[in-house]
N, C-alpha and C. Protein backbone atom coordinates (compact mmCIF):
# COMPACT_ATOMS: atom_id res chain seq x y z
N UNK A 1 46.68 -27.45 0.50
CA UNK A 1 45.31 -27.07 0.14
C UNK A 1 44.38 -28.23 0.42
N UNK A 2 43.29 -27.91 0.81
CA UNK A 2 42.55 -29.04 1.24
C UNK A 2 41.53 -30.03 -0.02
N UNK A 3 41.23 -30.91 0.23
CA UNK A 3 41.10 -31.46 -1.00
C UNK A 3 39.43 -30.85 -1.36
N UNK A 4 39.69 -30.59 -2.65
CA UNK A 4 38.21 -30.49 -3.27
C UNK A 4 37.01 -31.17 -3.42
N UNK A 5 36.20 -31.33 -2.28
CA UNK A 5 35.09 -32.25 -3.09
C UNK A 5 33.75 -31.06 -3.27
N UNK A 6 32.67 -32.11 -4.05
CA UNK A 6 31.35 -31.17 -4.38
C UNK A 6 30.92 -30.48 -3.22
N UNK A 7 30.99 -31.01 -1.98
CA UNK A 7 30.23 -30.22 -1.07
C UNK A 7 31.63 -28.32 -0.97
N UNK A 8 32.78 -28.58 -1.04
CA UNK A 8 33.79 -27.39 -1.21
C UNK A 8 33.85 -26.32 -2.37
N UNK A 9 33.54 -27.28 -3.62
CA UNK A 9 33.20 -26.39 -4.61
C UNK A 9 32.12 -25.71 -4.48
N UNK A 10 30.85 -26.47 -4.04
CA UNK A 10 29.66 -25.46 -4.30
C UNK A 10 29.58 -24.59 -2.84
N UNK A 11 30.22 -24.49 -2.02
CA UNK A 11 30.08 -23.82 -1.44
C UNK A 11 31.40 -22.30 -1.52
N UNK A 12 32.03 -22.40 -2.49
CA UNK A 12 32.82 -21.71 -3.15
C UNK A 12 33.80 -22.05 -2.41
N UNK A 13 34.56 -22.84 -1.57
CA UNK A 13 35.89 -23.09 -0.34
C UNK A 13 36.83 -23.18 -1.48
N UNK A 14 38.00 -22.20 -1.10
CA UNK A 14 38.83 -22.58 -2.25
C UNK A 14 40.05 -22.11 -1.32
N UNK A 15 40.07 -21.58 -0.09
CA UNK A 15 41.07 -21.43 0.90
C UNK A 15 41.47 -22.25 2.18
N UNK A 16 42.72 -21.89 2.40
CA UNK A 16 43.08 -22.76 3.46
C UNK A 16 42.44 -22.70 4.81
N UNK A 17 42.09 -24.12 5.95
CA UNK A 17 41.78 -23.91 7.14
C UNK A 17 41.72 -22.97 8.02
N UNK A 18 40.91 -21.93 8.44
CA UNK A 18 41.14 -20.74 9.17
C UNK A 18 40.40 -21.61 10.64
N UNK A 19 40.47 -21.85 11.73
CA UNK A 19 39.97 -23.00 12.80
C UNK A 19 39.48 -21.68 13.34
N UNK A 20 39.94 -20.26 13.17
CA UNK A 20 39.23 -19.60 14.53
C UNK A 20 37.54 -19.16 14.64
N UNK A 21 37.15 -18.92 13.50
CA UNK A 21 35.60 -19.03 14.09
C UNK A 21 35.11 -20.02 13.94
N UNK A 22 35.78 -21.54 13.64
CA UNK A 22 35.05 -22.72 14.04
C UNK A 22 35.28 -22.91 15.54
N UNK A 23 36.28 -22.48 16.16
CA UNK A 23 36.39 -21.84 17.53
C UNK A 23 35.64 -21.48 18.25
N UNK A 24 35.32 -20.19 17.92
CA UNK A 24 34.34 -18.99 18.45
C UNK A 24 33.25 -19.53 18.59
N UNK A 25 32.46 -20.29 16.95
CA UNK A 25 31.13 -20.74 17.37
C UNK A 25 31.46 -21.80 18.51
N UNK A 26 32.11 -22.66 18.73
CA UNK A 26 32.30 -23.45 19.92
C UNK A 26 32.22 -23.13 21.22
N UNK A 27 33.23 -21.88 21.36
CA UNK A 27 33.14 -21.21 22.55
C UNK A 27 31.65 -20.54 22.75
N UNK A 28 30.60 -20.68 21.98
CA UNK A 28 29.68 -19.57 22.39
C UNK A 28 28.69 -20.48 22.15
N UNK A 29 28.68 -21.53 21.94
CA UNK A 29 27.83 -22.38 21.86
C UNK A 29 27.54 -23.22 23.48
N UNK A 30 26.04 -23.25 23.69
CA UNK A 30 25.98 -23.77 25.31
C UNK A 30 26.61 -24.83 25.40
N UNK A 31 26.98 -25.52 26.55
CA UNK A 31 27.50 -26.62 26.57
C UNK A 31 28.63 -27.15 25.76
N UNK A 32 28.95 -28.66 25.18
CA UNK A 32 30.27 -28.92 24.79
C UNK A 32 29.72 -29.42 23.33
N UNK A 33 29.66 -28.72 22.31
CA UNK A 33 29.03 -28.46 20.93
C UNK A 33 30.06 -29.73 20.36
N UNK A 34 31.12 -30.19 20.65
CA UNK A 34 31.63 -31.21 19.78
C UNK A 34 31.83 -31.01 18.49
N UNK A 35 31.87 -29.53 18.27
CA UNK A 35 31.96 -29.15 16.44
C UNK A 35 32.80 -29.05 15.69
N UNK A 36 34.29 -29.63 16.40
CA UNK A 36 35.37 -29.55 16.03
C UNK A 36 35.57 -30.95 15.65
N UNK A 37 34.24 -31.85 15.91
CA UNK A 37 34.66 -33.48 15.71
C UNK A 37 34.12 -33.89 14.52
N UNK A 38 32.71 -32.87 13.80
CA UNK A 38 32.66 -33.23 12.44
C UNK A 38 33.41 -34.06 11.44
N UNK A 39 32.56 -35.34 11.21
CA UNK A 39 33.73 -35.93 10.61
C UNK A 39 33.04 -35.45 8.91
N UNK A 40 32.38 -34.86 8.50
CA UNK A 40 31.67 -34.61 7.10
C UNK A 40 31.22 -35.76 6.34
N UNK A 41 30.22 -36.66 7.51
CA UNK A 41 30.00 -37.98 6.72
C UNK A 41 28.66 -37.10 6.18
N UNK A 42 27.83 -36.53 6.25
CA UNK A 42 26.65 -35.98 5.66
C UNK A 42 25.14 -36.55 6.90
N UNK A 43 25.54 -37.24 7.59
CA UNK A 43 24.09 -38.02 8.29
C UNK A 43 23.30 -36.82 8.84
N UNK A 44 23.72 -35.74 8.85
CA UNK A 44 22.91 -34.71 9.24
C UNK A 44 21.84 -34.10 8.26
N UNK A 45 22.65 -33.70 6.93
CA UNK A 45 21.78 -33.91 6.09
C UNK A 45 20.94 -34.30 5.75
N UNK A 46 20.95 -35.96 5.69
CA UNK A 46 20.29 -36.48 5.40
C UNK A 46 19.29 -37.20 6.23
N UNK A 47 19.68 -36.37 7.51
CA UNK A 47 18.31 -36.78 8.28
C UNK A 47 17.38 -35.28 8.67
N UNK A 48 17.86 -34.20 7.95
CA UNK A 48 17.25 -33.39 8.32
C UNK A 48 15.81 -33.41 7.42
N UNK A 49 14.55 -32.77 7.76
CA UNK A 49 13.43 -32.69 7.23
C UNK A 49 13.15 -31.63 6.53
N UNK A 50 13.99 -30.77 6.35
CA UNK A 50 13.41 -29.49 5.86
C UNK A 50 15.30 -29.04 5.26
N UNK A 51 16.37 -29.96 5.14
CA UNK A 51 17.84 -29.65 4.43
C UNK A 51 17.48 -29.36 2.23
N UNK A 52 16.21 -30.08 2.45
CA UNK A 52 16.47 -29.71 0.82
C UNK A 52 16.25 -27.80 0.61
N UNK A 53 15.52 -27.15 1.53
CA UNK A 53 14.86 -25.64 1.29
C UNK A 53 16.42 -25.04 1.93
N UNK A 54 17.59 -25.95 2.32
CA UNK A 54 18.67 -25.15 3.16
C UNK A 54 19.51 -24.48 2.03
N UNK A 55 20.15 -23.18 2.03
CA UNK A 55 20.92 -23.75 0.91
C UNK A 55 22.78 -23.90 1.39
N UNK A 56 22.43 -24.76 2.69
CA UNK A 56 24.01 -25.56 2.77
C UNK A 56 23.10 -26.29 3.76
N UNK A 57 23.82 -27.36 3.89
CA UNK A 57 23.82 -28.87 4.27
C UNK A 57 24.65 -28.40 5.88
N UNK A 58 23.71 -28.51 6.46
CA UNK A 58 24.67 -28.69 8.06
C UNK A 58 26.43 -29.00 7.91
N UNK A 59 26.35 -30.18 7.45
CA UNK A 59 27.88 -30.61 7.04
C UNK A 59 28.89 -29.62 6.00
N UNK A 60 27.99 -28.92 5.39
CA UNK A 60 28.65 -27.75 4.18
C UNK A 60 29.01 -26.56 5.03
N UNK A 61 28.02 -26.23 6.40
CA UNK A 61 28.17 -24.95 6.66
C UNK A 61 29.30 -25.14 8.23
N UNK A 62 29.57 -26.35 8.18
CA UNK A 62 30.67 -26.76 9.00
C UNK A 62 31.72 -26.60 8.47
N UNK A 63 32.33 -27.17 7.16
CA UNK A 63 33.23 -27.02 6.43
C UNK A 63 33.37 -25.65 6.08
N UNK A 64 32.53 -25.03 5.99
CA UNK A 64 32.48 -23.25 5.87
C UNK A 64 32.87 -23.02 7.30
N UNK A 65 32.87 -22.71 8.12
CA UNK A 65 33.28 -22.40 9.62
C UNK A 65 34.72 -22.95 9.39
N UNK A 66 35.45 -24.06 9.45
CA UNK A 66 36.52 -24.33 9.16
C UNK A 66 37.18 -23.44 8.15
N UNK A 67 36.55 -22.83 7.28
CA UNK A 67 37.17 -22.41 6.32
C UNK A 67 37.26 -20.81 6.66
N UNK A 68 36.73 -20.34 7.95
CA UNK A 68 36.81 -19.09 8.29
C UNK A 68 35.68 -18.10 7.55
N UNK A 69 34.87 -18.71 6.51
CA UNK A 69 33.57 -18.28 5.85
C UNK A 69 32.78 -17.10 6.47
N UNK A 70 32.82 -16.25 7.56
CA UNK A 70 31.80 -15.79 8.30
C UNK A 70 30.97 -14.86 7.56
N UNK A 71 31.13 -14.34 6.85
CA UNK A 71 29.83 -13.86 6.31
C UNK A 71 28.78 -14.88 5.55
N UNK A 72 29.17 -15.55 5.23
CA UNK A 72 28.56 -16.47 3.79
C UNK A 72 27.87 -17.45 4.95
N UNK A 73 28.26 -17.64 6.46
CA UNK A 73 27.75 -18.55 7.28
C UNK A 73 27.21 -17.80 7.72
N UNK A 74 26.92 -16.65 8.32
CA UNK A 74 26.15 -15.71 9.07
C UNK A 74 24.83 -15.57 7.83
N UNK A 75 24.89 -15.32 6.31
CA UNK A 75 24.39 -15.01 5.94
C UNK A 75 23.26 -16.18 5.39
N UNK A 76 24.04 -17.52 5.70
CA UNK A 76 23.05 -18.73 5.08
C UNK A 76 21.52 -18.74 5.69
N UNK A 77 20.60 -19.24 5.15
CA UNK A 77 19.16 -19.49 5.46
C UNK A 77 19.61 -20.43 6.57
N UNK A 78 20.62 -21.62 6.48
CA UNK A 78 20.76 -22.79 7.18
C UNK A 78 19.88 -22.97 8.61
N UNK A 79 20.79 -21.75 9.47
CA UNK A 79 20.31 -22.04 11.13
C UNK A 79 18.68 -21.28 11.43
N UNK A 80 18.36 -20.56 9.97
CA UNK A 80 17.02 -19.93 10.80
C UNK A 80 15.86 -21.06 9.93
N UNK A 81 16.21 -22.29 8.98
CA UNK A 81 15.35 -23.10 8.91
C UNK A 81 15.25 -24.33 9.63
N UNK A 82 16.41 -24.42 10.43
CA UNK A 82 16.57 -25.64 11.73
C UNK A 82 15.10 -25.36 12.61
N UNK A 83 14.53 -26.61 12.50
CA UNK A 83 13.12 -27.00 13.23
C UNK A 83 13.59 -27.56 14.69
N UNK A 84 15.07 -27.77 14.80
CA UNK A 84 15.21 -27.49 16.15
C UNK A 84 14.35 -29.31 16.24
N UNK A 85 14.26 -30.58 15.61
CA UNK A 85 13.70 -31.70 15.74
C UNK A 85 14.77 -32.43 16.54
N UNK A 86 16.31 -32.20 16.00
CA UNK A 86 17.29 -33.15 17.18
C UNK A 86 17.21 -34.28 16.01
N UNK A 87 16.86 -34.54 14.75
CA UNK A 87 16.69 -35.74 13.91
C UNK A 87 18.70 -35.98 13.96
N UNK A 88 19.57 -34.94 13.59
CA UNK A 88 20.40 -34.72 13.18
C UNK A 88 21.63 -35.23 14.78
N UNK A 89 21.10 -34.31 15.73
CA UNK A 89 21.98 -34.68 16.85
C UNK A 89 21.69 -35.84 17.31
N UNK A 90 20.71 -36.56 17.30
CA UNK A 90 20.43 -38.31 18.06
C UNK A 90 21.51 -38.93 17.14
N UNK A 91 21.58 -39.01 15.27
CA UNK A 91 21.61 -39.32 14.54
C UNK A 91 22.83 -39.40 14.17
N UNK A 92 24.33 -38.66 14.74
CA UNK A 92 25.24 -37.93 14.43
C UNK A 92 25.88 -38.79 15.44
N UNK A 93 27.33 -39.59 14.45
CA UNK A 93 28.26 -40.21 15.01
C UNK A 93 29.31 -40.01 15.67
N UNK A 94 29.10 -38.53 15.86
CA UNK A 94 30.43 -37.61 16.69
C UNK A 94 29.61 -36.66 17.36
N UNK A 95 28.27 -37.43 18.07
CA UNK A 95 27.81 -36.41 19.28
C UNK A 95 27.72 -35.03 18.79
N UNK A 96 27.88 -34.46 17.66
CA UNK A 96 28.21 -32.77 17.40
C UNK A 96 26.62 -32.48 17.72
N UNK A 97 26.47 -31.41 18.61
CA UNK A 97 25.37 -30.79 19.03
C UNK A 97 24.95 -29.42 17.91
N UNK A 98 24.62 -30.37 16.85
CA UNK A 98 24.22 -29.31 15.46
C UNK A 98 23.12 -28.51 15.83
N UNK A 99 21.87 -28.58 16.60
CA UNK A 99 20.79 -28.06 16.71
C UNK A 99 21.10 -26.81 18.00
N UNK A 100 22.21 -26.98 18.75
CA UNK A 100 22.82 -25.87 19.35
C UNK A 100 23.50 -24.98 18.81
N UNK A 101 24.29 -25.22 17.91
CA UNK A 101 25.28 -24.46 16.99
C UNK A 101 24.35 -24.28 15.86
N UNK A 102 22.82 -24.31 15.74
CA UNK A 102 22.07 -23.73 14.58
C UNK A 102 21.86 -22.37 15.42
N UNK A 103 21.38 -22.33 17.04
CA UNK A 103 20.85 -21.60 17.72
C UNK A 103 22.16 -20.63 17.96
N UNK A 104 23.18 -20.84 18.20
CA UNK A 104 24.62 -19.65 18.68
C UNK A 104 24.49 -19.03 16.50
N UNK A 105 24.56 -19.74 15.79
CA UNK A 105 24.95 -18.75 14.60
C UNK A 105 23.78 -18.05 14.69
N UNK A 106 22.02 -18.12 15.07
CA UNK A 106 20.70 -17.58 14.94
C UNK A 106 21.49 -16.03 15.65
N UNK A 107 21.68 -16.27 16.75
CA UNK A 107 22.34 -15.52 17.60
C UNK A 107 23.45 -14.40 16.70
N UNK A 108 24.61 -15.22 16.76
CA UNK A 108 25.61 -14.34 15.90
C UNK A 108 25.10 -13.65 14.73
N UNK A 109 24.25 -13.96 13.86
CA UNK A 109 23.83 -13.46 12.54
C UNK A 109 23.30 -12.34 13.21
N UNK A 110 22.19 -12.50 13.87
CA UNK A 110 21.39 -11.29 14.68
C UNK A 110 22.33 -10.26 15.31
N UNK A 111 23.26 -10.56 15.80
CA UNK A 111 24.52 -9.23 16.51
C UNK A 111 25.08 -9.05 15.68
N UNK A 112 25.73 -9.32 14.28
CA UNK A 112 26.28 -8.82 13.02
C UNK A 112 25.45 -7.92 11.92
N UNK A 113 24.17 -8.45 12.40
CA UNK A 113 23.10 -7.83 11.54
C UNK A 113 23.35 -8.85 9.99
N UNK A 114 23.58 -9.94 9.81
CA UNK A 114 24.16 -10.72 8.61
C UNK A 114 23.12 -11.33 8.15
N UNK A 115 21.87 -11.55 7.89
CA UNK A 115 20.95 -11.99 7.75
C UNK A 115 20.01 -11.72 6.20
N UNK A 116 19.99 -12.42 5.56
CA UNK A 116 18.97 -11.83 4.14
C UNK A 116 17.46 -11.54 4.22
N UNK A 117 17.09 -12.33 5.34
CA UNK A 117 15.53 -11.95 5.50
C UNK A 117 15.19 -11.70 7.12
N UNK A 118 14.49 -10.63 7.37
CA UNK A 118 14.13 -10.34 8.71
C UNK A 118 13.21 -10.99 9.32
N UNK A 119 12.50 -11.89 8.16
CA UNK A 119 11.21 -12.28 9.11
C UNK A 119 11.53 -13.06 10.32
N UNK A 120 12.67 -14.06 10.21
CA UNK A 120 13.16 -15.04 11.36
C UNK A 120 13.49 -14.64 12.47
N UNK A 121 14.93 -13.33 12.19
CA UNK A 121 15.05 -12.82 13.36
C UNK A 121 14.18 -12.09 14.26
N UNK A 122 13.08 -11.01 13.33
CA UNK A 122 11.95 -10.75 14.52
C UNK A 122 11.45 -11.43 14.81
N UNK A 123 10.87 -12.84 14.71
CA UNK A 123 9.79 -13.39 15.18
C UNK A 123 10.75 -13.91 16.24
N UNK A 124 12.03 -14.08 16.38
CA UNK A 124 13.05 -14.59 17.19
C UNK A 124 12.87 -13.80 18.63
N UNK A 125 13.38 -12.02 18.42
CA UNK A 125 12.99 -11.23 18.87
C UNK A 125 11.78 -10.74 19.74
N UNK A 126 10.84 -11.09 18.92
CA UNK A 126 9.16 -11.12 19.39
C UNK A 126 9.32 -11.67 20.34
N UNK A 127 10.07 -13.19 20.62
CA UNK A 127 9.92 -14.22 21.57
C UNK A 127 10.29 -13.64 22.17
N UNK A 128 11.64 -13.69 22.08
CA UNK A 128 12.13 -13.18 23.46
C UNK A 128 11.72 -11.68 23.87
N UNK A 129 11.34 -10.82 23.35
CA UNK A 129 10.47 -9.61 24.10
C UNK A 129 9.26 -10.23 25.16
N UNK A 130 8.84 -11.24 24.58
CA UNK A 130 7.59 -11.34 25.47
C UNK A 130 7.64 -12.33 26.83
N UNK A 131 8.46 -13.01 26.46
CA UNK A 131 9.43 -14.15 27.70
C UNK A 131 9.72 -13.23 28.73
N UNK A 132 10.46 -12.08 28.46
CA UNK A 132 11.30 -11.43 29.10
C UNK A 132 9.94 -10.26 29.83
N UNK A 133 9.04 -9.95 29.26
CA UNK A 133 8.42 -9.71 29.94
C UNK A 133 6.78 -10.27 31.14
N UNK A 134 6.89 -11.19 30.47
CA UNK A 134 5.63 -12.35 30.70
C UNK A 134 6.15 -13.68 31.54
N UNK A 135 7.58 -13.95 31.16
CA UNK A 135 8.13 -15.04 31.98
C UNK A 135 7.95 -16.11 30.68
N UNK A 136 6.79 -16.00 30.02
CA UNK A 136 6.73 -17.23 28.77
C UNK A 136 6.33 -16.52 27.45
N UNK A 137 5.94 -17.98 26.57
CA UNK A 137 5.38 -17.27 25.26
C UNK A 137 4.09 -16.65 25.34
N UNK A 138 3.77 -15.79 24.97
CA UNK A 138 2.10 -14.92 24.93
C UNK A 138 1.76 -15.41 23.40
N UNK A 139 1.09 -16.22 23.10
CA UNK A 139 1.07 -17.02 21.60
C UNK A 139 0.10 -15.43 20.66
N UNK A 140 -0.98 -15.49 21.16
CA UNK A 140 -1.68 -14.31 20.50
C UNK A 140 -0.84 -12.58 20.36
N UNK A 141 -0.32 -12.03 21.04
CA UNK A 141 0.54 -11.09 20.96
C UNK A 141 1.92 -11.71 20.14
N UNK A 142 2.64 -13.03 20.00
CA UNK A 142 3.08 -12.99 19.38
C UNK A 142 2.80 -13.33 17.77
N UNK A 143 1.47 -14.02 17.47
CA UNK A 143 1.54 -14.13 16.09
C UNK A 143 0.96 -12.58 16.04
N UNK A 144 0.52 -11.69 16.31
CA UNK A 144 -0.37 -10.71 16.00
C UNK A 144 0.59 -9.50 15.79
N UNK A 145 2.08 -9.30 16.75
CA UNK A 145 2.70 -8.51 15.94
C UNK A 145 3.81 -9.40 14.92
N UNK A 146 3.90 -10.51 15.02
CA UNK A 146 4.58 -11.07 13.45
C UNK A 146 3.76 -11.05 12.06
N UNK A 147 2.53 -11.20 12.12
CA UNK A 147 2.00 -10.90 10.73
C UNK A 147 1.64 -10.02 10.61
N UNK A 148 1.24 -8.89 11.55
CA UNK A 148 0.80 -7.26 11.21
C UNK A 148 2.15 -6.60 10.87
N UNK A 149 3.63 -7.35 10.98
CA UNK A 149 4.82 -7.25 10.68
C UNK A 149 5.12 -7.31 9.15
N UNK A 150 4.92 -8.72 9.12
CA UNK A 150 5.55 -9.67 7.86
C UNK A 150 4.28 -10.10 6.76
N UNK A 151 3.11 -10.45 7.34
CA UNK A 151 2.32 -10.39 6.01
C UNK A 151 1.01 -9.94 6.62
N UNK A 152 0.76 -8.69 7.08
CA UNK A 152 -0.67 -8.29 7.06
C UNK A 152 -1.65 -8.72 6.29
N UNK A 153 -1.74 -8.99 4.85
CA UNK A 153 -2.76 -9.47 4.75
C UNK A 153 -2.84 -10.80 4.50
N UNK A 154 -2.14 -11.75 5.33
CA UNK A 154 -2.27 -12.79 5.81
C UNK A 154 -3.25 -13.01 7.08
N UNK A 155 -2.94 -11.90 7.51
CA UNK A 155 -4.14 -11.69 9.07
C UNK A 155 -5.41 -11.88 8.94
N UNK A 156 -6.12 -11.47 8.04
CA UNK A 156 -7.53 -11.70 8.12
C UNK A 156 -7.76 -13.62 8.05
N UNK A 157 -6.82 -13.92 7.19
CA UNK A 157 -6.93 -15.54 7.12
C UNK A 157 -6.51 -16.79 8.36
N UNK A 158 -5.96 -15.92 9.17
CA UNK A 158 -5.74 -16.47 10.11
C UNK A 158 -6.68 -16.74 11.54
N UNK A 159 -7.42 -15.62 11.30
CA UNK A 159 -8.17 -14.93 12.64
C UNK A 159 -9.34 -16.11 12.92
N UNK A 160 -9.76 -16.64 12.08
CA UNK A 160 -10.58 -18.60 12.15
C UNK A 160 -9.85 -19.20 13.02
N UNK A 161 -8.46 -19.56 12.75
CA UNK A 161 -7.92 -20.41 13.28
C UNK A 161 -7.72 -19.51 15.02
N UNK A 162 -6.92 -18.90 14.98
CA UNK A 162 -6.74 -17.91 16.45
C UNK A 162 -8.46 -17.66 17.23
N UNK A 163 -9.75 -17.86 16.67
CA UNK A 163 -11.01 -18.11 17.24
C UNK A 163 -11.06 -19.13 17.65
N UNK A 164 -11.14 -20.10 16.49
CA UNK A 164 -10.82 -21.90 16.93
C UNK A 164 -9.90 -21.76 18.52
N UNK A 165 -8.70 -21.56 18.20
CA UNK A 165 -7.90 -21.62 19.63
C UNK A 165 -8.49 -21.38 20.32
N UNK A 166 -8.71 -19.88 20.32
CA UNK A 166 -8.97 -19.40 21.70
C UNK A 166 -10.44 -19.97 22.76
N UNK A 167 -11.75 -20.55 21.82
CA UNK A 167 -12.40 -20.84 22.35
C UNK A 167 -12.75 -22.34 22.75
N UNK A 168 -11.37 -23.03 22.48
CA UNK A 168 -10.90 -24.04 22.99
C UNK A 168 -10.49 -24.48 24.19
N UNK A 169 -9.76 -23.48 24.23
CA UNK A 169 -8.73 -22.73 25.67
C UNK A 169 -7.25 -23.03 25.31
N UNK A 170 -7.06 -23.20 23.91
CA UNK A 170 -5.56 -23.78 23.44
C UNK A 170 -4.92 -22.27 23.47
N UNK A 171 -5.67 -20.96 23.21
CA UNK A 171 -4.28 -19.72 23.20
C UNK A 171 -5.56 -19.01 24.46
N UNK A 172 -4.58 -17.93 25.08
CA UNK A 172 -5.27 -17.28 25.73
C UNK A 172 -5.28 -15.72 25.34
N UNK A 173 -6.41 -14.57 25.65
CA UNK A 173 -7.01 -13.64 24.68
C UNK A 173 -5.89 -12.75 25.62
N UNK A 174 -5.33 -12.62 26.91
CA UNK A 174 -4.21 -11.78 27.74
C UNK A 174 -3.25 -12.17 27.95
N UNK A 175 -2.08 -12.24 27.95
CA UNK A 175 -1.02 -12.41 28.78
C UNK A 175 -0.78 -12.76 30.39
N UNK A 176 -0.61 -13.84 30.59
CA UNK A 176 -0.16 -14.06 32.32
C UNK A 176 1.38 -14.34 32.29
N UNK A 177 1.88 -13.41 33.55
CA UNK A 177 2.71 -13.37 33.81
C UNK A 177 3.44 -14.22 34.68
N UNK A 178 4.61 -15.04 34.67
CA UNK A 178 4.23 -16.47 35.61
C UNK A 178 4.39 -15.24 37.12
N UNK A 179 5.02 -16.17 37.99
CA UNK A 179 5.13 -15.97 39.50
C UNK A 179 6.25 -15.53 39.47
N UNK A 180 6.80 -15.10 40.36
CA UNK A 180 8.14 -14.89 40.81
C UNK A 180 9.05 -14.63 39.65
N UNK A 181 8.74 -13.57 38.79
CA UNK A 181 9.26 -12.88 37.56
C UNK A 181 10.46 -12.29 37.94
N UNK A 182 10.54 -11.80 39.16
CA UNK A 182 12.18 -10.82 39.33
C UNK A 182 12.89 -11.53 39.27
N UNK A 183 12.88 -13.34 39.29
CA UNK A 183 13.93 -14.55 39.60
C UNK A 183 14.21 -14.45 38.33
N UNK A 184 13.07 -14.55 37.53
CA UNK A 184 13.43 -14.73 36.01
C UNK A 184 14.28 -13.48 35.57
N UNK A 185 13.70 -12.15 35.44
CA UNK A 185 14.47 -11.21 34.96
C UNK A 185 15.71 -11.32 36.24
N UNK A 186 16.67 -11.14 36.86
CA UNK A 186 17.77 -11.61 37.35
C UNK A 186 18.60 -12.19 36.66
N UNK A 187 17.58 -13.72 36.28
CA UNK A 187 18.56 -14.91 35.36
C UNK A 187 19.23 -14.32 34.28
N UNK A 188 17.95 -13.55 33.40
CA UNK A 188 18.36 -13.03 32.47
C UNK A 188 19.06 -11.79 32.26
N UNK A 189 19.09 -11.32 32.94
CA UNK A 189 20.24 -9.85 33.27
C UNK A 189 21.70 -10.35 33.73
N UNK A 190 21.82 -11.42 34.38
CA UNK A 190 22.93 -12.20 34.66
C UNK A 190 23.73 -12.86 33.17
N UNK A 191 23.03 -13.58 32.51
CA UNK A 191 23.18 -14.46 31.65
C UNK A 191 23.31 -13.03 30.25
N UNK A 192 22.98 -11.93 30.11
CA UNK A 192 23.20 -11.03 29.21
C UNK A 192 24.40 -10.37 29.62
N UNK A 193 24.79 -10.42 30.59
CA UNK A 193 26.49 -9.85 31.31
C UNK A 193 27.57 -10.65 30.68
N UNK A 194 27.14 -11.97 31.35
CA UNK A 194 27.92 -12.75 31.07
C UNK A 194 28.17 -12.92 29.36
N UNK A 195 27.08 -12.83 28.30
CA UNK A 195 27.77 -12.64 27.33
C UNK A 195 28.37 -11.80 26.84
N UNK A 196 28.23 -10.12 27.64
CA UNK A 196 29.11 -9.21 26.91
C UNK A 196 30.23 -9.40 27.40
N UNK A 197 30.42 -9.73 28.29
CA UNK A 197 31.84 -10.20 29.46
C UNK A 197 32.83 -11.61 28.15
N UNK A 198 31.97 -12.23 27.35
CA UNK A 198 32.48 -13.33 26.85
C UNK A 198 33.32 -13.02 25.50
């Protein structure tokens, strides 16, 4: 049995090593995620900016993956409050590419449907709807269906700031589509094969 410390108890671990979906997230993670090298010193933690609102510690929801956890890891806030800063991967003495393996569980939670709050994954969604059709982000179409989504009457308070932008030239009032979009949709029809193929 593996030994008990606070970060095992509070995350309820009370079973033996299951390695295969610390596996899986590996295998599906881009590149060489190094997540099997976790040594559970905590430096991730404690360099993250936003780990106190988590409720597991990068290093906790590793030890959960080891522990074969997948719902309780699919279901953590953890990877949809990753700011994606890299404080954690510069910072991290075993190279583990944590801010990639926040983005493959964003992923997995979303194809399990495992998630406690929707607002993350649509606005996730949003993105990529509009990438996929625009080639990039459309900033105004995307905050405009995330809060007519998630807090409509947040909208009226916003619409200052989205004026401010726009007559700046910081957001734009249409959508442009880049150039040579069929290259892009290709990539991405390729790269969506390849994961059902995976």
């Amino acid at each position: 049995m593996p030994q008990m410390t606070d970060e095992r108890v509070r995350a309820g671990m009370n079973r033996e090593e299951d390695l295969s979906l610390l596996n899986e997230v590996s295998m599906k993670t881009a590149g060489v995620s190094h997540l099997e090298m976790c040594i559970q010193c905590g430096t991730c933690g404690g360099s993250c900016p936003v780990a106190m609102d988590m409720e597991h510690t990068p290093r906790m929801l590793f030890a959960m993956l080891r522990a074969g956890m997948r719902d309780e890891v699919l279901r953590s806030n953890t990877p949809w409050l990753c700011v994606s800063c890299y404080h954690c991967v510069v910072r991290c003495p075993q190279e583990v590419h944590i801010a990639d393996v926040m983005y493959t569980l964003k992923g997995m939670a979303i194809h399990a449907k495992l998630y406690t709050n929707a607002t993350a994954p649509h606005f996730s969604q949003t993105f990529v709807d509009m990438v996929e059709a625009y080639g990039r982000s459309y900033e105004m179409g995307l905050a405009t269906r995330h809060y007519l989504r998630h807090f409509p009457l947040r909208l009226p308070g916003m619409m200052p700031m989205g004026f401010g932008m726009i007559t700046k030239g910081r957001m734009a009032v249409m959508p442009k589509r880049i150039k040579q979009m069929d290259q892009l949709t290709a990539i991405l029809d390729r790269a969506k094969q390849l994961e059902l193929n995976s």
